[in-house]
Protein backbone atom coordinates (compact mmCIF):
# COMPACT_ATOMS: atom_id res chain seq x y z
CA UNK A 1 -8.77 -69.51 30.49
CA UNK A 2 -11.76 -70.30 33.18
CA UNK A 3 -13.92 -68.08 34.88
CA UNK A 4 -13.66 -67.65 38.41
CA UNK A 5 -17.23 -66.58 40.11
CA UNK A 6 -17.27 -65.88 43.48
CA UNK A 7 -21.03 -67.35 44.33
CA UNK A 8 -22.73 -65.69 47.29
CA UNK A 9 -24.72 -67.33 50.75
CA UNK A 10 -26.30 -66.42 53.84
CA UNK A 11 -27.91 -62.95 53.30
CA UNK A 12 -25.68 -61.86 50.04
CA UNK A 13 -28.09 -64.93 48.48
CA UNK A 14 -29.27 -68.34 48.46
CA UNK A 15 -25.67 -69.17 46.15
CA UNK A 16 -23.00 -71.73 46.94
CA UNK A 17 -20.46 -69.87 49.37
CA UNK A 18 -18.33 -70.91 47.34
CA UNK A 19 -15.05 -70.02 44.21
CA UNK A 20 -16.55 -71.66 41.14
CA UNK A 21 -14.72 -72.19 38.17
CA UNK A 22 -16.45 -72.35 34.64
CA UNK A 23 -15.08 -73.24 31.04
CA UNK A 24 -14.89 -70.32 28.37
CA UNK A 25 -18.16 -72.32 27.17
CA UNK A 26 -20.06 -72.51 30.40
CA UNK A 27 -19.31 -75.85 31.88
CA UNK A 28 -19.21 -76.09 35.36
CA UNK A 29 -15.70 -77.07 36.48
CA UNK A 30 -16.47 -77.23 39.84
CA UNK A 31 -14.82 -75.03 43.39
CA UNK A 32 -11.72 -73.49 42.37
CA UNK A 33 -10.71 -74.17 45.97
CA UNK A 34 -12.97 -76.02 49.21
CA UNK A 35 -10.85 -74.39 51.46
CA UNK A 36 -12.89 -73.72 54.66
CA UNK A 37 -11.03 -70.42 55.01
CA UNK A 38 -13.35 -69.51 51.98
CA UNK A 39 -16.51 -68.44 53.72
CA UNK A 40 -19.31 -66.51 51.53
CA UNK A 41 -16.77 -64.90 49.31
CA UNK A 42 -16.78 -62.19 47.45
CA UNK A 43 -14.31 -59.52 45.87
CA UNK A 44 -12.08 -60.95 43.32
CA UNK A 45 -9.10 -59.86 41.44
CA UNK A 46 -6.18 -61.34 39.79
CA UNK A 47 -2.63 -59.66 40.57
CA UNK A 48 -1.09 -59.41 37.15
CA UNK A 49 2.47 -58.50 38.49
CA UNK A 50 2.86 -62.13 40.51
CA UNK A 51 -0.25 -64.33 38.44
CA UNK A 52 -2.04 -65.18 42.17
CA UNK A 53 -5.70 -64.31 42.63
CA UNK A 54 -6.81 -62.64 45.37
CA UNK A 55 -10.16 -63.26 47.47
CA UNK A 56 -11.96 -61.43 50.38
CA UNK A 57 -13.72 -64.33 52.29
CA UNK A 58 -16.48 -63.20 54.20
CA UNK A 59 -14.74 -65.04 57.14
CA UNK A 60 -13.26 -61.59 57.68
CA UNK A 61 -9.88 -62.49 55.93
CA UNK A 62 -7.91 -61.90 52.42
CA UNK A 63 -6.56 -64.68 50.79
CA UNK A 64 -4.04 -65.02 47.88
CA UNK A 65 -4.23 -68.44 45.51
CA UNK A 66 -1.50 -69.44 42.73
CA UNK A 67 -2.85 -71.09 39.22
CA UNK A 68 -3.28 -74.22 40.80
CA UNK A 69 -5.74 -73.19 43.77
CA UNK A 70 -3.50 -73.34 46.36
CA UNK A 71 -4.07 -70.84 49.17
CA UNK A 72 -0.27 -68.94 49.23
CA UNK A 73 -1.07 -65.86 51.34
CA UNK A 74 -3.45 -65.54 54.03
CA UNK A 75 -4.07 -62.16 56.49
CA UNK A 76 -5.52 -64.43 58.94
CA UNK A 77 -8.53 -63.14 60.58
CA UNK A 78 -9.23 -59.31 61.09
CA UNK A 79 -11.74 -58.24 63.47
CA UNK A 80 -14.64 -56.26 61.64
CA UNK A 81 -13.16 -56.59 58.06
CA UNK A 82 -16.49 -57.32 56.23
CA UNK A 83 -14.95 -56.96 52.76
CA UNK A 84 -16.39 -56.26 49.54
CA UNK A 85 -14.67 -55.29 45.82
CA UNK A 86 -11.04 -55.60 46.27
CA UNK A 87 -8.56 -53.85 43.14
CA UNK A 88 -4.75 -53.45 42.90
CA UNK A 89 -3.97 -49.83 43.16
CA UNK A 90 -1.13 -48.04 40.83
CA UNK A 91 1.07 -47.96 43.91
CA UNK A 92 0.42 -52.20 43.88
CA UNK A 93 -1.37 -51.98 47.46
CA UNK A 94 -4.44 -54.31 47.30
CA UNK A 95 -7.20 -52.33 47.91
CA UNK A 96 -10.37 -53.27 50.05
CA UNK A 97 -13.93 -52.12 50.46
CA UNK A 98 -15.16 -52.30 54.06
CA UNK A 99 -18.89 -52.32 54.04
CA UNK A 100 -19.57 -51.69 57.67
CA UNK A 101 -16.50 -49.35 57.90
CA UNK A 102 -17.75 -47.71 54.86
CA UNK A 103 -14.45 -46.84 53.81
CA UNK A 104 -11.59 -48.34 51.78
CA UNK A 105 -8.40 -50.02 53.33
CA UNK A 106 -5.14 -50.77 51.56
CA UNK A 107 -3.00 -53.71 52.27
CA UNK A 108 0.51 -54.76 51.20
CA UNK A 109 0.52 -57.66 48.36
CA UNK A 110 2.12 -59.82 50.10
CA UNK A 111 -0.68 -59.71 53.36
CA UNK A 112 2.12 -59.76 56.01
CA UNK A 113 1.01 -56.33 57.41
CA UNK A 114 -2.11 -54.63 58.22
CA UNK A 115 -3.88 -52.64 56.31
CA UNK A 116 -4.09 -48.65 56.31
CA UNK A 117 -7.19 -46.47 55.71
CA UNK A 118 -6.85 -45.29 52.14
CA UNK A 119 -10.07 -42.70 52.82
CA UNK A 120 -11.81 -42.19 56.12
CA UNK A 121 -14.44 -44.59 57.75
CA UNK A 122 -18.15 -43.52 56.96
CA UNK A 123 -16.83 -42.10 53.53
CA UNK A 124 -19.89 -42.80 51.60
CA UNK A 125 -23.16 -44.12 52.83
CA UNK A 126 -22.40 -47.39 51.26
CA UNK A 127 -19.19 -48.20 49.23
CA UNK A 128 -20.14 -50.39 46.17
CA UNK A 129 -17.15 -50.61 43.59
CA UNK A 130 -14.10 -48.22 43.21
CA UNK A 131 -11.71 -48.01 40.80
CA UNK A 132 -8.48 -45.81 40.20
CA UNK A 133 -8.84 -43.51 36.68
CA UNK A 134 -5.87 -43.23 34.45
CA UNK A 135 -5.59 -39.97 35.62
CA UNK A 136 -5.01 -41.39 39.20
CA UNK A 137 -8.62 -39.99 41.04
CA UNK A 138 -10.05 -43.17 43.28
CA UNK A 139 -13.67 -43.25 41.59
CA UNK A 140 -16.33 -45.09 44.24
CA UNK A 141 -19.78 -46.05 43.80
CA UNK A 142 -21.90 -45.02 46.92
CA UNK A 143 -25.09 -47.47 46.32
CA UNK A 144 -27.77 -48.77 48.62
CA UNK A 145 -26.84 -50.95 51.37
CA UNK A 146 -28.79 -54.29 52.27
CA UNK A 147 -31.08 -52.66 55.18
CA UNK A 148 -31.86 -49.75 52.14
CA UNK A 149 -30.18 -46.92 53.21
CA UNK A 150 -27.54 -45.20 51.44
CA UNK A 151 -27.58 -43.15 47.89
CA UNK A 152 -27.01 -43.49 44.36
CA UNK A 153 -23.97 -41.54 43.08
CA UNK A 154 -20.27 -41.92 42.20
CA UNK A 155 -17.85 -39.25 43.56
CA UNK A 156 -14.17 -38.38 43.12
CA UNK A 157 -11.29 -38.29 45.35
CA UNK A 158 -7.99 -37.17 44.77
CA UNK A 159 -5.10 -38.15 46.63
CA UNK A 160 -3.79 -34.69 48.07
CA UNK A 161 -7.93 -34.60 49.39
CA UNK A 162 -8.91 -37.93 50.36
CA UNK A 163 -11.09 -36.31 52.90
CA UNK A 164 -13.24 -34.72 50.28
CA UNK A 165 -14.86 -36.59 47.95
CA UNK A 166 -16.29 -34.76 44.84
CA UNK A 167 -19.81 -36.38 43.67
CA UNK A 168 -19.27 -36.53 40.01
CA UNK A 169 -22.32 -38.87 38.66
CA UNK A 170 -25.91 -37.69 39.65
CA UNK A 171 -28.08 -40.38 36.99
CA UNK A 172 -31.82 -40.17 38.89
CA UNK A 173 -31.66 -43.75 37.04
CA UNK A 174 -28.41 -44.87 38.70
CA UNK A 175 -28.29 -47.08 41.79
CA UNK A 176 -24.80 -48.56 41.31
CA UNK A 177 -23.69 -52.58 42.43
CA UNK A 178 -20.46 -52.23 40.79
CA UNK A 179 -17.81 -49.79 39.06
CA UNK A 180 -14.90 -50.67 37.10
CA UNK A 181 -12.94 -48.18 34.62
CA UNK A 182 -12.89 -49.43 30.52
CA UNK A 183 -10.00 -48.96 28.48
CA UNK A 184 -10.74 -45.83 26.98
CA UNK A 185 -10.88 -44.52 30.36
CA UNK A 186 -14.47 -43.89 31.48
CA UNK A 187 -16.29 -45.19 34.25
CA UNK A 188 -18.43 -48.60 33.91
CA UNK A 189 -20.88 -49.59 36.51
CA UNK A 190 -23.61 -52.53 36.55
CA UNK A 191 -26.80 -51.13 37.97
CA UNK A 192 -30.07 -52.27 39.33
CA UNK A 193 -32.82 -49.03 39.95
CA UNK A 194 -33.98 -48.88 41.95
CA UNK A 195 -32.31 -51.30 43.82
CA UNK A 196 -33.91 -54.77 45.58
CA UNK A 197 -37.00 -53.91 43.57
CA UNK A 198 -39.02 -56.73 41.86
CA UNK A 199 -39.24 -54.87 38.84
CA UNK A 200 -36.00 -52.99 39.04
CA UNK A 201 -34.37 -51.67 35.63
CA UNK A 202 -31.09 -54.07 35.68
CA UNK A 203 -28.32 -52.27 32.89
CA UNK A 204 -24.91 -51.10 32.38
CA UNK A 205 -24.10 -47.74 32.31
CA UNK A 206 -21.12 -45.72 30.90
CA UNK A 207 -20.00 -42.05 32.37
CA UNK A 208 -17.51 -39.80 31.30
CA UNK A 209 -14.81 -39.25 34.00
CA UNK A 210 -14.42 -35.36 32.91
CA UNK A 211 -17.95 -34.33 33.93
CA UNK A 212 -19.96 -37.70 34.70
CA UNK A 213 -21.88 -37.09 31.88
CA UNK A 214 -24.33 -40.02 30.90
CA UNK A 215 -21.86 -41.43 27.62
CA UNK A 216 -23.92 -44.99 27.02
CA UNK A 217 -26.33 -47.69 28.23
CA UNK A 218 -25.57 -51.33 27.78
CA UNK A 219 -29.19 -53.42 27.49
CA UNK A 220 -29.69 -56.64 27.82
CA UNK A 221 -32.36 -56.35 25.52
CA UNK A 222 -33.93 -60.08 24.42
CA UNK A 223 -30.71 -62.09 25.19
CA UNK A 224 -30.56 -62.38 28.87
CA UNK A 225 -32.23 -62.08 31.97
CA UNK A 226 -29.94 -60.29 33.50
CA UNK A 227 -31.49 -59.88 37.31
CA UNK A 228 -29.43 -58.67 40.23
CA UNK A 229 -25.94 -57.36 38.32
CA UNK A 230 -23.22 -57.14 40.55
CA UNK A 231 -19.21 -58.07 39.34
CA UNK A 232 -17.91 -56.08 36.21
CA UNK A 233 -14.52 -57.49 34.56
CA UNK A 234 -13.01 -56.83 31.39
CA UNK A 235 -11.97 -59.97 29.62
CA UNK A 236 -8.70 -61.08 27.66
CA UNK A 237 -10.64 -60.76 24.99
CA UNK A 238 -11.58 -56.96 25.24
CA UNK A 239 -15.65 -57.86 26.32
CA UNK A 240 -17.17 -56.50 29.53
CA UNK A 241 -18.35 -59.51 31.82
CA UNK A 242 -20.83 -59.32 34.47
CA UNK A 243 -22.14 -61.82 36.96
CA UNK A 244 -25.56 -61.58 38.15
CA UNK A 245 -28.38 -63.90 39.30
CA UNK A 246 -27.89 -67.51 37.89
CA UNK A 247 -25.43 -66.24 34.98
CA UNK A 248 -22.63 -64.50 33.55
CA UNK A 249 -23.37 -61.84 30.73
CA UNK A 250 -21.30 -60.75 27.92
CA UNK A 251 -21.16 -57.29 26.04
CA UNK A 252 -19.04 -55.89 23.39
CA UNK A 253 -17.53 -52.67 24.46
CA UNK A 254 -17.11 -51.60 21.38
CA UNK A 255 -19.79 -51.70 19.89
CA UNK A 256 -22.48 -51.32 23.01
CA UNK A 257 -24.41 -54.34 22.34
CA UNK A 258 -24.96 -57.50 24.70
CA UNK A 259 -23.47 -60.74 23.68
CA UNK A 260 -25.38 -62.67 25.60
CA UNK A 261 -25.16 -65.22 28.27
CA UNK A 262 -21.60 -66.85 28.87
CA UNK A 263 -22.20 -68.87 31.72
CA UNK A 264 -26.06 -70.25 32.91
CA UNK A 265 -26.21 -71.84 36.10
CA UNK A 266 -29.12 -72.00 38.33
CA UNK A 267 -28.32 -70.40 42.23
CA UNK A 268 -24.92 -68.49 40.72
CA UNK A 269 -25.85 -65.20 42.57
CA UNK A 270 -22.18 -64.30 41.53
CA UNK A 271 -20.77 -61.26 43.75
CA UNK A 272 -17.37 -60.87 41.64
CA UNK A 273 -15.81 -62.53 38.49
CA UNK A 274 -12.17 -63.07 37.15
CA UNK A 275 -10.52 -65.27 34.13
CA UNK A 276 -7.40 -66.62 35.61
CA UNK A 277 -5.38 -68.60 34.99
């Protein structure tokens, strides 16, 4: 099964603008797709119900592909959409970050309607990962936006109070890039503190979705660089993947240790990840 990176350009980084695929080993494939509708991507997520992945281009539009690449779905452009993460909800909406919105929209899987705010615009200061908990809360990363601003917490939001978001992580060493939720249930997020910094601590941290209580922190230690985290994906085979600058790092869950480096290639700035087919 290859892994998809979404590589970054323009001012995300100096990466490819481009869906590169990868063997299991590392080998470079090559683009996934050249489709000039794929501008600068970056959220990626595979729809497990109908086996199509699903991009946000940063040509303001969502794209679905099936196994073989081929673009199947396509919202077209939509004024102001600057997407980031993107996640199938438990009601099997696709779900969207809007960084300049600063909120999180939710479109229909098949992209032949348009999309609904989930929470209100200007939500957090910056949105930078959400995922929904098995418990059904919407947990969202509010990190530091490119011109600096923003803050460095994750908060709660239930869907009877969308409106109100409850901060649940306060880590003074947390500045969050992405959040996923493991399969135990607790909140993962890839983080770089502070954030933009030369010598920023780069790590991945694990909270308890009860309290937000600190639960573990995944070092890179010796085995990879591991500069500039941003995509966290679980793999088939139970290891926590995450892209970062020029590769793709490994760590067993398990047993809280890093693996190592999965995939080294020079200018990879990866923004998202995904194993599909």
């Amino acid at each position: 099964m290859p892994i998809l990176v979404t590589s970054a350009s323009g001012i995300n980084g100096n990466g490819y603008g481009a869906l590169l695929a990868f063997k299991r080993d590392g080998t470079l494939i090559g683009p996934f797709n050249d489709d000039s509708r794929i501008v600068d991507p970056r959220g990626l997520v595979v729809d497990q119900t109908e086996g199509l992945l699903f991009l946000n281009s940063g040509a303001d539009r969502i794209l679905a592909l099936d196994p073989n690449g081929t673009i199947v779905r396509d919202t077209g452009p939509i004024t102001g959409l600057n997407a980031g993460g993107g996640i199938f909800g438990p009601d099997g909406r696709y779900y969207v970050g809007l960084r300049s919105a600063r909120t999180i929209m939710a479109f229909p899987a098949l992209l032949d309607a348009p999309g609904e705010h989930f929470v209100p615009p200007g939500i957090v200061p910056f949105p930078r990962g959400f995922a929904f908990g098995h418990d059904g809360r919407l947990f969202l990363a509010s990190g530091i936006g490119p011109n600096g601003q923003g803050d460095n917490a994750i908060v709660a939001i239930t869907s009877s109070e969308r409106t109100r978001p409850c901060r649940l992580v306060s880590d003074p060493d947390l500045s969050p890039l992405d959040l996923t939720i493991a399969p135990n249930g607790n909140i993962v997020v890839a983080s770089e503190h502070p954030f933009g910094a030369a010598d920023a601590v780069t790590s991945v941290r694990e909270y308890d979705t009860k309290d937000g209580h600190l639960v573990r922190v995944f070092s890179p230690t010796k085995v990879a660089e591991f500069r500039k985290p941003r995509g966290l994906r679980f793999g088939p085979d139970g290891h926590l993947y995450c892209v970062a600058q020029d590769e793709v790092v490994a760590f067993d869950f398990t047993k809280g240790v890093c693996l190592g480096v999965t995939v080294q290639f020079q200018r990879l700035n990866g923004q998202a990840l995904a194993f599909f087919p």
